[in-house]
N, C-alpha and C. Protein backbone atom coordinates (compact mmCIF):
# COMPACT_ATOMS: atom_id res chain seq x y z
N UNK A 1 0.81 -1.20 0.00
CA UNK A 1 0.00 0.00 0.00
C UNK A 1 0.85 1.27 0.00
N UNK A 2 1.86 1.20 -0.36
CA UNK A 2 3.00 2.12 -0.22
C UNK A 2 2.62 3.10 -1.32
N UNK A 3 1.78 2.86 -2.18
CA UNK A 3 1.74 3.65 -3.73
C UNK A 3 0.54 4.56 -3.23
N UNK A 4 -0.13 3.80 -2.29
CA UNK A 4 -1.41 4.65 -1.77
C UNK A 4 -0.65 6.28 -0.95
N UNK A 5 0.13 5.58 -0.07
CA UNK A 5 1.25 7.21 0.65
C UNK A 5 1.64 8.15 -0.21
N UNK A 6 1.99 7.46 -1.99
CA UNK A 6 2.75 8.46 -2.22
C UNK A 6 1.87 8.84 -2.82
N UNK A 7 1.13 8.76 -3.36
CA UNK A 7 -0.10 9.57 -4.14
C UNK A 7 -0.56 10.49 -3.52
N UNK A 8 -0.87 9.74 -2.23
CA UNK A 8 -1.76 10.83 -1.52
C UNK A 8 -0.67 12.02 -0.64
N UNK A 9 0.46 11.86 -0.54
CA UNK A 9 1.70 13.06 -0.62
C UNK A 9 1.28 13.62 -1.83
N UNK A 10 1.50 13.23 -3.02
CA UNK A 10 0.96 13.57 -4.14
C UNK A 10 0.55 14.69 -4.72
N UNK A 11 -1.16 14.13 -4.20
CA UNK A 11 -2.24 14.94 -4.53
C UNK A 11 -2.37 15.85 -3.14
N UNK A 12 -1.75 15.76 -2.28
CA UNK A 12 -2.65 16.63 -0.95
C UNK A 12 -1.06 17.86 -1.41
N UNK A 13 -0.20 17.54 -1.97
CA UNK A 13 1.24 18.92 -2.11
C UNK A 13 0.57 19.10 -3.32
N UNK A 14 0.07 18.29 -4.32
CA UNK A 14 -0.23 19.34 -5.64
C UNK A 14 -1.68 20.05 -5.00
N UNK A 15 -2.93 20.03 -4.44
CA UNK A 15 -3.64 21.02 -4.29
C UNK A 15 -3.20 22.40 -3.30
N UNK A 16 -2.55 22.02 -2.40
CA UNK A 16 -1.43 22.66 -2.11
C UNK A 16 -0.83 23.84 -2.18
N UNK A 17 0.12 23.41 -3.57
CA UNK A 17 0.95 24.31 -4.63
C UNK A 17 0.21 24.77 -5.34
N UNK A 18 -1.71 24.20 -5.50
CA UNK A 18 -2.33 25.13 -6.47
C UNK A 18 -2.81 26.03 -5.80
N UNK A 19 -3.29 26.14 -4.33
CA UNK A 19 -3.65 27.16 -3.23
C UNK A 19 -2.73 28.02 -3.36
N UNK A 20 -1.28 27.61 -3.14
CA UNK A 20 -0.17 28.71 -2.72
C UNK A 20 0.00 29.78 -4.16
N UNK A 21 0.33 29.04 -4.91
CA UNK A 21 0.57 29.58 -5.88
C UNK A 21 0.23 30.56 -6.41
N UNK A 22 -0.69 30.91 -6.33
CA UNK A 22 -1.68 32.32 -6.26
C UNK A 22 -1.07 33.36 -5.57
N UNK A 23 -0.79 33.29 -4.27
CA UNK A 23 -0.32 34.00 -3.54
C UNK A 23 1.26 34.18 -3.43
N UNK A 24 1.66 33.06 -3.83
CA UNK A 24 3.07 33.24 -3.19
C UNK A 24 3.95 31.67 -4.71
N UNK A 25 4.22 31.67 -5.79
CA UNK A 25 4.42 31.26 -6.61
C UNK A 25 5.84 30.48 -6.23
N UNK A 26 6.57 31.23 -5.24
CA UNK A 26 8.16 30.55 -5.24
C UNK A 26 7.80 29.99 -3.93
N UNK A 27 6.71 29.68 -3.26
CA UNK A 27 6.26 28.70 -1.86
C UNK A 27 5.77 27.32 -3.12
N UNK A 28 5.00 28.11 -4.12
CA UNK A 28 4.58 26.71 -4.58
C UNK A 28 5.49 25.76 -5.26
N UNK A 29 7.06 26.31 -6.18
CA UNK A 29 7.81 25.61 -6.67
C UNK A 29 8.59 24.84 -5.69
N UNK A 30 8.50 25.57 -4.09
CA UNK A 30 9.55 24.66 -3.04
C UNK A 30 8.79 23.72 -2.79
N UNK A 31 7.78 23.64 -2.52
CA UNK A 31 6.58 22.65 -2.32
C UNK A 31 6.52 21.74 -3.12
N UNK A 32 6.61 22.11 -4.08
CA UNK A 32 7.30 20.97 -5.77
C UNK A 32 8.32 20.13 -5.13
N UNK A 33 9.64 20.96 -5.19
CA UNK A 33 10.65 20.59 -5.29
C UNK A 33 10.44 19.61 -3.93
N UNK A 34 10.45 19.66 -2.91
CA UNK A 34 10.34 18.58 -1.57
C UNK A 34 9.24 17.81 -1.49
N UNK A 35 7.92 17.88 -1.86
CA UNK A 35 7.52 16.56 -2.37
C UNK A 35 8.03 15.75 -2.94
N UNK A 36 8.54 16.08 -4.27
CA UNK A 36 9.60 15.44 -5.04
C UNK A 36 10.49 14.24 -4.38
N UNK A 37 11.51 15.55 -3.76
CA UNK A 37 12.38 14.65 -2.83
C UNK A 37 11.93 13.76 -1.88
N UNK A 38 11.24 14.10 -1.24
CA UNK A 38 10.51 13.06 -0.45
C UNK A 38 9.74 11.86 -0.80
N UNK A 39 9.25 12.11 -2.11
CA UNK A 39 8.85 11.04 -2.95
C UNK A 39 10.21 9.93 -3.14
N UNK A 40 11.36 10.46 -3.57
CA UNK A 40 12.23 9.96 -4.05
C UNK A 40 13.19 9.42 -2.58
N UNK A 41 13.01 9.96 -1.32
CA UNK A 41 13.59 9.72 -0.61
C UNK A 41 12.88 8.07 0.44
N UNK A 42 11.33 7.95 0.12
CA UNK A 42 10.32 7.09 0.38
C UNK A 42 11.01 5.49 -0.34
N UNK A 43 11.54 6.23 -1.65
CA UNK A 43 11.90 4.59 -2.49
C UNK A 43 13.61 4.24 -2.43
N UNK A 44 14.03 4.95 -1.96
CA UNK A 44 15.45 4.89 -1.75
C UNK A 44 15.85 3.51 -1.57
N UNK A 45 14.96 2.59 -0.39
CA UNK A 45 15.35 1.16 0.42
C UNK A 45 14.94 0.40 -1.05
N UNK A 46 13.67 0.65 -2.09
CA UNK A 46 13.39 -0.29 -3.24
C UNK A 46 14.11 -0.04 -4.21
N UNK A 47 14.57 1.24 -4.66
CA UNK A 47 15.75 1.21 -5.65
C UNK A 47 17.08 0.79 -5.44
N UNK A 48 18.01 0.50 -4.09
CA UNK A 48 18.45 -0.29 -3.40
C UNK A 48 18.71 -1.82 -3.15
N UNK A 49 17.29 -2.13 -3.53
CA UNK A 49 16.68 -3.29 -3.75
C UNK A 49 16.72 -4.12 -5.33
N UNK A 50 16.26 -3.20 -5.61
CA UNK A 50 16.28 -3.17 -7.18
C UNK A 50 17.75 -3.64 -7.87
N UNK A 51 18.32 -2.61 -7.61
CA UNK A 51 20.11 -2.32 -7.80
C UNK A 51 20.75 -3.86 -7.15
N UNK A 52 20.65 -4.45 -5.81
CA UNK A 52 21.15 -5.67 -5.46
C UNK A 52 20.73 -6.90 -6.31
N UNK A 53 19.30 -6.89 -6.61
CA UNK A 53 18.79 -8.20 -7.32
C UNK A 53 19.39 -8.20 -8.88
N UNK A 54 19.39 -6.73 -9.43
CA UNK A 54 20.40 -7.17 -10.85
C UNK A 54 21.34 -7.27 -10.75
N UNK A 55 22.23 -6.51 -10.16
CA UNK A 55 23.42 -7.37 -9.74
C UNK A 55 24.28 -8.67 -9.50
N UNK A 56 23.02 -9.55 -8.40
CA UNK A 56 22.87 -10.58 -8.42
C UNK A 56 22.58 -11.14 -9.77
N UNK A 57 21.86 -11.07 -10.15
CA UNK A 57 21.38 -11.56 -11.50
C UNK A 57 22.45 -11.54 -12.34
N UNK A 58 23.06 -10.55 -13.17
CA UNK A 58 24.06 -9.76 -13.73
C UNK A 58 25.38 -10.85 -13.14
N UNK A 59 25.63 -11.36 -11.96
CA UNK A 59 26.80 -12.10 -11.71
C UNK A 59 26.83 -13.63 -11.93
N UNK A 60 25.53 -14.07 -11.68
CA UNK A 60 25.05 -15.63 -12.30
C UNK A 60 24.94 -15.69 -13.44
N UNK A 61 24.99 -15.03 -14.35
CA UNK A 61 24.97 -15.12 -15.79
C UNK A 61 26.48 -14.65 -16.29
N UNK A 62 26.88 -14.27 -15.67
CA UNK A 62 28.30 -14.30 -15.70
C UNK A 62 28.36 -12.73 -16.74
N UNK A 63 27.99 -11.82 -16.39
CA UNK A 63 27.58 -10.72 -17.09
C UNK A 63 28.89 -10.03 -16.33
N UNK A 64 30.15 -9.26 -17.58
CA UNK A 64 31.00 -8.46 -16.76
C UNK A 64 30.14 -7.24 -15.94
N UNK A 65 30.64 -6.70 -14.99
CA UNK A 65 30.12 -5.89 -13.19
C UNK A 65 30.02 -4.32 -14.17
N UNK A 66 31.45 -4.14 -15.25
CA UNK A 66 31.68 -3.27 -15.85
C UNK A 66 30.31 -2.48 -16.90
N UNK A 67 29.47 -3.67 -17.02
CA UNK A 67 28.78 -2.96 -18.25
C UNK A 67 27.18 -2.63 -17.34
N UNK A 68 27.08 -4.12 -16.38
CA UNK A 68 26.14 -3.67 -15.63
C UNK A 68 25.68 -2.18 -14.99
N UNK A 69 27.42 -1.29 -14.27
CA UNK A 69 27.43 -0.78 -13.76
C UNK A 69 27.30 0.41 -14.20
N UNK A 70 27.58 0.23 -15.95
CA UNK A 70 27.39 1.46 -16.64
C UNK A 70 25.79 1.89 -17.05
N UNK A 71 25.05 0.11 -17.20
CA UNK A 71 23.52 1.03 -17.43
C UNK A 71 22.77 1.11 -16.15
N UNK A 72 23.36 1.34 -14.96
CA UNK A 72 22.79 1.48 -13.60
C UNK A 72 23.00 2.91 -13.88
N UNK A 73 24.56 3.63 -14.37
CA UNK A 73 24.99 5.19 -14.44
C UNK A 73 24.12 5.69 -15.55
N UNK A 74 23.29 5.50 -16.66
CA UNK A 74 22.86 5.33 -17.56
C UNK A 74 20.96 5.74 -17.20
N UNK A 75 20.80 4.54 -16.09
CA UNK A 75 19.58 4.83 -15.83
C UNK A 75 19.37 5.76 -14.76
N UNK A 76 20.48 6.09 -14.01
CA UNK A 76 20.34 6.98 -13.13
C UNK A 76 20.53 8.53 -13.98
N UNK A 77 21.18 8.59 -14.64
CA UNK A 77 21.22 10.20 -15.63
C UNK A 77 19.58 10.38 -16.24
N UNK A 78 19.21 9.23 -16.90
CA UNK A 78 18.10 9.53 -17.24
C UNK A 78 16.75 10.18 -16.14
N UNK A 79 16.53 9.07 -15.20
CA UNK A 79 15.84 9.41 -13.72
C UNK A 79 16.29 10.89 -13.58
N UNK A 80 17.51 11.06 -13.44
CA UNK A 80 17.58 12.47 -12.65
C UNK A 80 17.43 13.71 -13.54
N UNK A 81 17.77 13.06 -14.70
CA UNK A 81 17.36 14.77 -16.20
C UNK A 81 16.00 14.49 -15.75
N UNK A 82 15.16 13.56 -15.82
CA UNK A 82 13.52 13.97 -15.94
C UNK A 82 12.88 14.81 -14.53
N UNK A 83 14.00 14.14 -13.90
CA UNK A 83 12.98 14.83 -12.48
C UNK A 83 13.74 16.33 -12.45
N UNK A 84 14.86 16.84 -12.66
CA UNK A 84 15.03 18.60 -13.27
C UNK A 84 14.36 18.85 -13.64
N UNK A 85 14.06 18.12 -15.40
CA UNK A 85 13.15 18.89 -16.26
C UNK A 85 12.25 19.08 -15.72
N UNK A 86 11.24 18.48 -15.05
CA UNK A 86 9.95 18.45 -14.57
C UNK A 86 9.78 19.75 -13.48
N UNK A 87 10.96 19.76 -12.97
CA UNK A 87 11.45 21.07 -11.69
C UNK A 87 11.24 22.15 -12.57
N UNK A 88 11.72 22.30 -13.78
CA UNK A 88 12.20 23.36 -14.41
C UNK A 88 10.74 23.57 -15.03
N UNK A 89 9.93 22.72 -15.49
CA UNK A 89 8.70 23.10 -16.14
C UNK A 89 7.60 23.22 -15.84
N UNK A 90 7.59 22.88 -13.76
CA UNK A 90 6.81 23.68 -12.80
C UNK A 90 7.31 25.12 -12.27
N UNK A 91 8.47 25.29 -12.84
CA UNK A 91 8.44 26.56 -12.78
C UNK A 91 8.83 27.63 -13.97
N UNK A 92 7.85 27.25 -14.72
CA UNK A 92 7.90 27.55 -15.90
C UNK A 92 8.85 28.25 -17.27
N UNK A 93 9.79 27.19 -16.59
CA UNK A 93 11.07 27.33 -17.59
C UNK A 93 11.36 26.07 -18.33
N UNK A 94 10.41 25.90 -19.75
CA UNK A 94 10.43 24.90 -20.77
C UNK A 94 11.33 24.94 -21.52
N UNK A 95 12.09 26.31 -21.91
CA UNK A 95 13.46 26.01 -22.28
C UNK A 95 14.46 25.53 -21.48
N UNK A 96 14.80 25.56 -20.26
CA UNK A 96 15.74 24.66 -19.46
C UNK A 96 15.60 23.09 -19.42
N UNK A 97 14.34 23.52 -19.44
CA UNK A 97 13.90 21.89 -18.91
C UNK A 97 14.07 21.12 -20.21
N UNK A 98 13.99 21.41 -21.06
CA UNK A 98 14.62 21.06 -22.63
C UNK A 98 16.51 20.86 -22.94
N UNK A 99 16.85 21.82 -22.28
CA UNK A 99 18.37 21.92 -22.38
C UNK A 99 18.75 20.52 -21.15
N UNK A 100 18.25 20.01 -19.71
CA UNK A 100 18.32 19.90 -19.12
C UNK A 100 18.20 17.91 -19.98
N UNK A 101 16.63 18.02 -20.16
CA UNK A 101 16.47 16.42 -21.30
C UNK A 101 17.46 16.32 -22.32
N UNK A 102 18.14 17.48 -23.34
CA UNK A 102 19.24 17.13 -24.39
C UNK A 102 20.20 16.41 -23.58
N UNK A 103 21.04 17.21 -22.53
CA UNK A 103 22.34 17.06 -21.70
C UNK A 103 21.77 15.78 -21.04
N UNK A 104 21.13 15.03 -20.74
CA UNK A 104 21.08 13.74 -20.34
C UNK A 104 21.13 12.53 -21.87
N UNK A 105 20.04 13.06 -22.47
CA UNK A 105 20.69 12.15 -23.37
C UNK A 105 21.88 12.14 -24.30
N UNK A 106 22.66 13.14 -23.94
CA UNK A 106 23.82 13.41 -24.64
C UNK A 106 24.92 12.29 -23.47
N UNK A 107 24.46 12.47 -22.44
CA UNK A 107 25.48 11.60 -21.40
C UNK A 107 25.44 10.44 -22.03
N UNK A 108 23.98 9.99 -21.77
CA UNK A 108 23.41 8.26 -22.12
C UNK A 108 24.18 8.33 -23.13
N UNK A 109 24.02 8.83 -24.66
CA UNK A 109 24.92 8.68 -25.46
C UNK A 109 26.24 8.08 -24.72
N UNK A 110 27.12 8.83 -24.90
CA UNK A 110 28.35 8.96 -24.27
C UNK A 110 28.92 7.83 -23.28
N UNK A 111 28.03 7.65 -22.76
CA UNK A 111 27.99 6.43 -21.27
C UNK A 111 27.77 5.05 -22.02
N UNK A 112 27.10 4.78 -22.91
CA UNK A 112 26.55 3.65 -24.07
C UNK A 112 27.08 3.39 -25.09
N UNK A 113 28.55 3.81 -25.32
CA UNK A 113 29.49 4.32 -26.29
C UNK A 113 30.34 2.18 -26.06
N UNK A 114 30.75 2.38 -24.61
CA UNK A 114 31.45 0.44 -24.89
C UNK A 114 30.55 0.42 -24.82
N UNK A 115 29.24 -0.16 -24.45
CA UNK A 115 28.27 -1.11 -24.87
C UNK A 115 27.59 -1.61 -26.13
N UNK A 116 27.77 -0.13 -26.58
CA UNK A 116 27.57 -0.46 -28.08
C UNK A 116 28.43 -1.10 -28.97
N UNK A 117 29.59 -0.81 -28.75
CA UNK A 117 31.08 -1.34 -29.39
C UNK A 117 31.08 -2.44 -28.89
N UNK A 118 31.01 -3.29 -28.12
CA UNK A 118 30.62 -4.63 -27.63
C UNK A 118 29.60 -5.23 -28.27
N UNK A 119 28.57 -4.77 -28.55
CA UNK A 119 27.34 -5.51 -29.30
C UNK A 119 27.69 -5.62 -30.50
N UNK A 120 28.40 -4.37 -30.97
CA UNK A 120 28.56 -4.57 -32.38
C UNK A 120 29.92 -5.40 -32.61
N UNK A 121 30.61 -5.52 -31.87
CA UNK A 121 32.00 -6.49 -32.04
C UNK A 121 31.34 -8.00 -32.00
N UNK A 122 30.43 -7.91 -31.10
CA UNK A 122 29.67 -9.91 -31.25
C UNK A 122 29.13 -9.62 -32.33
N UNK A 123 28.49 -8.93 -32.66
CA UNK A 123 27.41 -9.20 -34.12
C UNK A 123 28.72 -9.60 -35.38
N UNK A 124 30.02 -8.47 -34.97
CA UNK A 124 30.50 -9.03 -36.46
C UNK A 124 31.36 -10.24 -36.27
N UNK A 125 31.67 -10.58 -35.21
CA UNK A 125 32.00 -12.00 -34.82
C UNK A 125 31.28 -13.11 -35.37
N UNK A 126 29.66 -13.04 -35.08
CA UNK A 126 28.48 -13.88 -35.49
C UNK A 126 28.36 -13.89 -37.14
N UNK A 127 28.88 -13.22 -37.94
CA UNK A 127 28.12 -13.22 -39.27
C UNK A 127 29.07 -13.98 -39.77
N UNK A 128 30.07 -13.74 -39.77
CA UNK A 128 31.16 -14.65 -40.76
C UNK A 128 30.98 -16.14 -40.82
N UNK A 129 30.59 -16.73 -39.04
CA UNK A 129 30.35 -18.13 -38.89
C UNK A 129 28.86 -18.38 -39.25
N UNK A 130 28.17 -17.57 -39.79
CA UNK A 130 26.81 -17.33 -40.39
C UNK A 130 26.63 -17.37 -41.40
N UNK A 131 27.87 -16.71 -42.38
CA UNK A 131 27.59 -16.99 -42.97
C UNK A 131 28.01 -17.96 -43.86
N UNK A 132 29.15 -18.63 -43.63
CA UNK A 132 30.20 -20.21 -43.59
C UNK A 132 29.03 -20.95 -43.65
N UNK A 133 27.98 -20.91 -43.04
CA UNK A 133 27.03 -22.20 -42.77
C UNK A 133 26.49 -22.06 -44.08
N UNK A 134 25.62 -20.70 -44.83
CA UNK A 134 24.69 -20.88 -45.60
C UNK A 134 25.41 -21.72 -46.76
């Protein structure tokens, strides 16, 4: 019932921030911003969780720690550009919050750079004995 808490953090800070806001506009973006965190600070022990079981997983399959560890850095850039942007476009700055989504996926790029060179080094490994068979 944990999804029930955060909703209702949720919805009781967004009517809230729509009360304040009227009156006082930079009470309603802090009110943003620490729901937020507190949202994010609620799942800390399951993303935690999360992070140990692929790991685990990731080491029984005999998966190098190296590549795992890069789309953990990978999914964490992404998570954290969206929750800026989202900062940036409750307070109504859609051009940041735009600059804010490029510069993450410019990381991911960047961060996905061996992984890709790895996939594509097995693929051209795979074709030659692929194509020997036909």
């Amino acid at each position: 019932m944990e999804i029930i808490q955060i909703v209702g953090l949720g919805m009781i800070a967004t009517f809230l921030a729509i009360i304040v806001k009227e009156q006082k506009p930079v009470f309603a973006l802090l009110i943003t911003v620490f729901t937020g965190a507190i949202i994010f600070i609620f799942l800390i022990d399951k993303i935690a969780v999360l992070f140990q079981t692929l790991e685990e997983l990731a080491e029984n399959s005999n998966v190098n720690m190296i590549y795992v560890q890069t789309i953990f850095k990978i999914i964490g850039i992404a998570y954290i550009a969206e929750f800026a942007a989202q900062i940036a476009r409750d307070a109504d700055q859609g051009s940041i919050a735009s600059k804010i989504e490029l510069a993450g996926k410019i990381l991911i790029l960047v961060m996905a750079i061996p992984i890709i060179s790895v996939i594509i080094d097995t693929i051209l490994t795979l074709i030659p004995s692929a194509m020997g068979d036909v």
